[in-house]
Protein backbone atom coordinates (compact mmCIF):
# COMPACT_ATOMS: atom_id res chain seq x y z
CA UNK A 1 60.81 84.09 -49.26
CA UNK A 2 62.04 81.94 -46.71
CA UNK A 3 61.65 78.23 -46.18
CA UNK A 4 58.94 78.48 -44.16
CA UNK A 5 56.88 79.40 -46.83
CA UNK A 6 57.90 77.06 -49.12
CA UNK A 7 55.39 74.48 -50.37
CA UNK A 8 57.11 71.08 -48.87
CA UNK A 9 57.79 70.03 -52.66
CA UNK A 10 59.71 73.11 -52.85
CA UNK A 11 61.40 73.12 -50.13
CA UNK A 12 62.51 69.27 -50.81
CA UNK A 13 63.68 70.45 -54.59
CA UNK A 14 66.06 72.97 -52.49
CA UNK A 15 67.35 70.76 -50.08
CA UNK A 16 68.30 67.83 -52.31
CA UNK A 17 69.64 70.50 -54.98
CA UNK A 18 71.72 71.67 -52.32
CA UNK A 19 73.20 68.35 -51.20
CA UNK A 20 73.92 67.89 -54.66
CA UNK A 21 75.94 70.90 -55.20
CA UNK A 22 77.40 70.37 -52.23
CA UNK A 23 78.65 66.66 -53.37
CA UNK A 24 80.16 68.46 -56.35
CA UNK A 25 81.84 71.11 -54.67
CA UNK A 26 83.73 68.84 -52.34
CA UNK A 27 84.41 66.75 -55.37
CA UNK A 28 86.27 70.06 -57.37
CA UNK A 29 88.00 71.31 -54.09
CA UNK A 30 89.47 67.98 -52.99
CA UNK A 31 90.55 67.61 -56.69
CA UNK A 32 88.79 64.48 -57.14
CA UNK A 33 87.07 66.13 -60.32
CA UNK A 34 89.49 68.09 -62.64
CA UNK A 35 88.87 70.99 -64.43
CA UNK A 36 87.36 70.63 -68.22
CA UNK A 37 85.48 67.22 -66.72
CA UNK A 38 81.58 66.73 -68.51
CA UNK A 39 79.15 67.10 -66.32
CA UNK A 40 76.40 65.28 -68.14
CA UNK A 41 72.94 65.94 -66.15
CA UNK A 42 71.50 62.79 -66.89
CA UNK A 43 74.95 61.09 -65.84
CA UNK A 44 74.92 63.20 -62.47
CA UNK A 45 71.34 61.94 -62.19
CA UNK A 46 71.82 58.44 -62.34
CA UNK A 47 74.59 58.59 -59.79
CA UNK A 48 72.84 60.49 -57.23
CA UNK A 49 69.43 58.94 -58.21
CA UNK A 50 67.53 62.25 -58.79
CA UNK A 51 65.80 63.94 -61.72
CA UNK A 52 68.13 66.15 -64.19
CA UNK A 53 66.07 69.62 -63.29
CA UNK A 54 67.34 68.85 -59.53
CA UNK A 55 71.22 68.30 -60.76
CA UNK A 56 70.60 71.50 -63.42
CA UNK A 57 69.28 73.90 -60.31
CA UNK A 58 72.84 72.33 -58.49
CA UNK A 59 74.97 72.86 -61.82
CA UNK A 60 73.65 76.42 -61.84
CA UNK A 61 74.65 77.30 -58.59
CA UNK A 62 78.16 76.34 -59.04
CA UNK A 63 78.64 78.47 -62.32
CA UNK A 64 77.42 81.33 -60.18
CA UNK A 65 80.57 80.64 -57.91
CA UNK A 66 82.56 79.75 -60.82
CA UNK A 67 83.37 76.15 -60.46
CA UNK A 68 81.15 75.27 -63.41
CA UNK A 69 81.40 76.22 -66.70
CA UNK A 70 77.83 76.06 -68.82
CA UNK A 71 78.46 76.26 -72.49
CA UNK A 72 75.43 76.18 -75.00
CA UNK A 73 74.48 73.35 -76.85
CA UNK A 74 77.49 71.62 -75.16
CA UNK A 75 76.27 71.26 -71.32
CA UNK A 76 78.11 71.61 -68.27
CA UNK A 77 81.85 71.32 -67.19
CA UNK A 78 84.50 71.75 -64.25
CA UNK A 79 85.63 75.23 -64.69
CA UNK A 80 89.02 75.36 -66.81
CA UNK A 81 90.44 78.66 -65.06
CA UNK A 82 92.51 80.62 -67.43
CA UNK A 83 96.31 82.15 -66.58
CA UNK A 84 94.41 85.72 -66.04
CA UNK A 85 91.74 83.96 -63.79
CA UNK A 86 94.13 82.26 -61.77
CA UNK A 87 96.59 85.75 -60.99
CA UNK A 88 93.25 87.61 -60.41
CA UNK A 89 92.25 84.81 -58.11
CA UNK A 90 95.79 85.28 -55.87
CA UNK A 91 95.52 88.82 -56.49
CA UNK A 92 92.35 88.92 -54.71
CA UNK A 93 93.28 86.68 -51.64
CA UNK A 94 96.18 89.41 -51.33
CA UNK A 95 94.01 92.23 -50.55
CA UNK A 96 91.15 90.30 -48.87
CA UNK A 97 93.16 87.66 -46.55
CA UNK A 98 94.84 90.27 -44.09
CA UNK A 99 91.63 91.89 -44.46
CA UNK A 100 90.04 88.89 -42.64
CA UNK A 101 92.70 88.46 -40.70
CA UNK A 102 92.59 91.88 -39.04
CA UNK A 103 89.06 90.79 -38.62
CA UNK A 104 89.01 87.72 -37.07
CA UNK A 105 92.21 88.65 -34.26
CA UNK A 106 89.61 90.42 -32.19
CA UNK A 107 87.59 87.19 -31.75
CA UNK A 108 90.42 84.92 -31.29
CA UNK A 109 91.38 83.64 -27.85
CA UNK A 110 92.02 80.70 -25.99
CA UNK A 111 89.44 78.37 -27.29
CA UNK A 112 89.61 79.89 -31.13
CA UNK A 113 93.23 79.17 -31.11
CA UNK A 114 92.62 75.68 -29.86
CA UNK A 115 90.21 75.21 -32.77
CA UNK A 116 92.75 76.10 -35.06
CA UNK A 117 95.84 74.13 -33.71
CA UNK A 118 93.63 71.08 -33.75
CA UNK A 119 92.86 72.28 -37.45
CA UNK A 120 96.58 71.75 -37.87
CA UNK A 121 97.25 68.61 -36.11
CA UNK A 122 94.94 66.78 -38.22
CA UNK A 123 96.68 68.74 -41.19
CA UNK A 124 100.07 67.52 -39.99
CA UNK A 125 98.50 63.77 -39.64
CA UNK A 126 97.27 63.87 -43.10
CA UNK A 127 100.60 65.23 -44.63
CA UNK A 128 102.25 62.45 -43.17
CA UNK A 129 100.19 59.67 -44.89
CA UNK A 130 100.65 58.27 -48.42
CA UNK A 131 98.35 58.22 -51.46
CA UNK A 132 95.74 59.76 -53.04
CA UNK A 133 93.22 59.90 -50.33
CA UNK A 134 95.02 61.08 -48.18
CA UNK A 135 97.00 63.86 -50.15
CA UNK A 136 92.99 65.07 -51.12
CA UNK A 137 92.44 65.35 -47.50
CA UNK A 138 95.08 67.38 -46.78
CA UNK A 139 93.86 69.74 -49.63
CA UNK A 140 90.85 69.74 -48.17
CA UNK A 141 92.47 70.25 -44.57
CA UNK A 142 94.43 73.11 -45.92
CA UNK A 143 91.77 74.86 -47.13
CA UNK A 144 89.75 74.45 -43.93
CA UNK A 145 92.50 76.21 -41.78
CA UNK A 146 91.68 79.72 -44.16
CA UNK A 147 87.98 79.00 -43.79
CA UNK A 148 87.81 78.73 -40.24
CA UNK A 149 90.04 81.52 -39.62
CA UNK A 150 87.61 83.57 -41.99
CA UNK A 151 84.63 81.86 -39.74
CA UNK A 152 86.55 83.61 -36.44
CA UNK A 153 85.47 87.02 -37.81
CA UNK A 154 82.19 87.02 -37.58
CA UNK A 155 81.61 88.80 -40.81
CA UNK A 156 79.38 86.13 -42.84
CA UNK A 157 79.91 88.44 -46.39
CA UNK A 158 83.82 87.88 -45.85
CA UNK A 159 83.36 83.85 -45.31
CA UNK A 160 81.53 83.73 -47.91
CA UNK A 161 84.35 85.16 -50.05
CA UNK A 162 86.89 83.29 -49.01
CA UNK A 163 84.54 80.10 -49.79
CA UNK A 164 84.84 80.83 -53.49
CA UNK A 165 88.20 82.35 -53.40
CA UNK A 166 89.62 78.62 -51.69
CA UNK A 167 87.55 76.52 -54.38
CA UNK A 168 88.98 78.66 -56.83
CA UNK A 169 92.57 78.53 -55.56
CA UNK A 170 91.64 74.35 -55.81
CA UNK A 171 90.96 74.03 -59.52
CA UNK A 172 93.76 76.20 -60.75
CA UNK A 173 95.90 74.59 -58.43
CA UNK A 174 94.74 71.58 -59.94
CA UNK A 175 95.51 72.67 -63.60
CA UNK A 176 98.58 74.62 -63.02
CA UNK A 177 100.18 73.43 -60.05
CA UNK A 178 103.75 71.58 -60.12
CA UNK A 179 104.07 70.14 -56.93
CA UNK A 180 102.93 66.79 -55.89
CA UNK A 181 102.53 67.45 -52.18
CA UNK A 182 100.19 70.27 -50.85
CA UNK A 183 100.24 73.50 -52.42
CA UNK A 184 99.47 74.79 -48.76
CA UNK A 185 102.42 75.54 -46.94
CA UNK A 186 101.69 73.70 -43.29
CA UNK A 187 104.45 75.39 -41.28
CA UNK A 188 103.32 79.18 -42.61
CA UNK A 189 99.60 77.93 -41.44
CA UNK A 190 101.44 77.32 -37.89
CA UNK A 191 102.98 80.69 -38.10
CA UNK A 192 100.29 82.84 -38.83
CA UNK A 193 98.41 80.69 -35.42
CA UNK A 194 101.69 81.68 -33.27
CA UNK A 195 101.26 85.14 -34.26
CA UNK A 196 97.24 85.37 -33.82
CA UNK A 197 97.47 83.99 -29.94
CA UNK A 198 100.27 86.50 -29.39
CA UNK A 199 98.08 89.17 -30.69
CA UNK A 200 100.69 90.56 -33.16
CA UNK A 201 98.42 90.87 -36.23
CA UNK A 202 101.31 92.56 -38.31
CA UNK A 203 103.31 89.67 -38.41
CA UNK A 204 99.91 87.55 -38.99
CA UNK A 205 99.18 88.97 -42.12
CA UNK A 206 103.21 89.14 -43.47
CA UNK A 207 103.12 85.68 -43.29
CA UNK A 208 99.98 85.12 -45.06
CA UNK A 209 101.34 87.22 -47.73
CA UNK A 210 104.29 85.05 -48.08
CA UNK A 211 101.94 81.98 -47.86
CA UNK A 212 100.05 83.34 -50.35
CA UNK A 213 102.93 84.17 -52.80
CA UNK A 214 104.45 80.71 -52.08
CA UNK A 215 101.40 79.03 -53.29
CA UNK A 216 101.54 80.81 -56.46
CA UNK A 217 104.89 80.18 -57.60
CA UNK A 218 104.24 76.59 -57.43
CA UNK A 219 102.23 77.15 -60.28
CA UNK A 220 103.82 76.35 -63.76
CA UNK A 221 100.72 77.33 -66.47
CA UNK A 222 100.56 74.24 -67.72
CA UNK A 223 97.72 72.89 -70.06
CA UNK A 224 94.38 71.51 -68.64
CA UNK A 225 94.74 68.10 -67.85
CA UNK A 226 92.25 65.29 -69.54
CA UNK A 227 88.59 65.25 -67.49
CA UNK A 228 88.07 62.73 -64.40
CA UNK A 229 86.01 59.82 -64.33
CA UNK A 230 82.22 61.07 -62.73
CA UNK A 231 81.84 57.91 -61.12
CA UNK A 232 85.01 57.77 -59.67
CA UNK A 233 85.25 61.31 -58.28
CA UNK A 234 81.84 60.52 -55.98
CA UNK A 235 82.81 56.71 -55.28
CA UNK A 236 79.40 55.42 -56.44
């Protein structure tokens, strides 16, 4: 059915469902919402202003991607991902990230490669600023770069992939990552760019296996931090 043909009730109940999971989504990924947090629907409600069936249709869509955790009889949380969850999670970008890669070089010239050095600049910028807002928008910012490169190859199944596979890679960063600064090495993201405008896809994908490795061996296994604060992860 498209939306179209959707009774304008229903098609309201989608859209505002969808900003909500949005909201939440960019909450988990920018870390502003750590794993094992409650997700109460009727405290999601009040902060958003909607009804709870609205924030439980949003809440179900993010368990289907994994970000959510719904437990009976308990309600909803921030995914906690276990040790096996989070190697399977690497595992996968392994195979599938030179995959896109291999993809996307094709489609990339001049004006993709300017999308993705700009991409970088504001990367660099962000890396170079202090505190907490900052340091989430350079999560965010790093995680952009592997979207947009995913974007470049046209192959919509792929993006939407690597769109789970980087919110993933955010909340067990979040629970098992040692680092303070960003798990996502900046000077391998200008590397793999150097190698895409010179066409040489070989060394493209080496260096996003590297990348990849060096992201997970910042990763020490240790225990689920204590929830966030729901108000303070959406600034309401």
């Amino acid at each position: 059915m498209t939306p179209a043909n959707l009774a304008p009730a229903e098609s309201a109940i989608d859209i505002d469902a969808q900003q909500i999971r949005d909201a939440i989504r960019d909450a988990i990924v920018e870390r502003r919402l750590a794993p094992g947090t409650k997700l109460s629907e009727t405290d999601v409600g009040s902060l958003f202003k909607v009804s709870r069936t609205l924030v439980r249709a949003a809440l179900q869509a993010l368990s289907y991607e994994g970000l959510v955790s719904v437990e009976k009889n308990r309600g909803a949380f921030v995914a906690s991902p276990s040790v096996a969850e989070a190697q399977q999670i690497f595992a996968t970008r392994r195979l599938l990230e030179p995959v896109i890669l291999r993809e996307a070089a094709p489609h990339i010239g001049k004006m993709q490669v300017t999308e993705l050095r700009a991409l970088l600049a504001e990367e660099e910028r962000l890396t170079n600023q202090r505190g907490a807002p900052a340091r989430r928008a350079e999560i965010k910012a790093s995680g952009d770069f592997h979207l947009a490169v995913a974007a470049m190859s046209g192959n919509a199944i792929l993006k939407r992939f690597m769109d789970e596979l980087v919110a993933r890679s955010s909340l067990v960063i979040a629970l098992y990552g040692q680092s303070v600064i960003s798990s996502c090495g900046h000077s391998e993201h200008q590397q793999i760019v150097d190698a895409l405008e010179t066409k040489d896809v070989a060394t493209a994908c080496e260096v996003m296996l590297q990348h990849i490795d060096h992201i997970e061996a910042d990763l020490d296994l240790r225990p689920a931090r204590k929830g966030s604060d729901l108000k303070d992860a959406f600034h309401l």
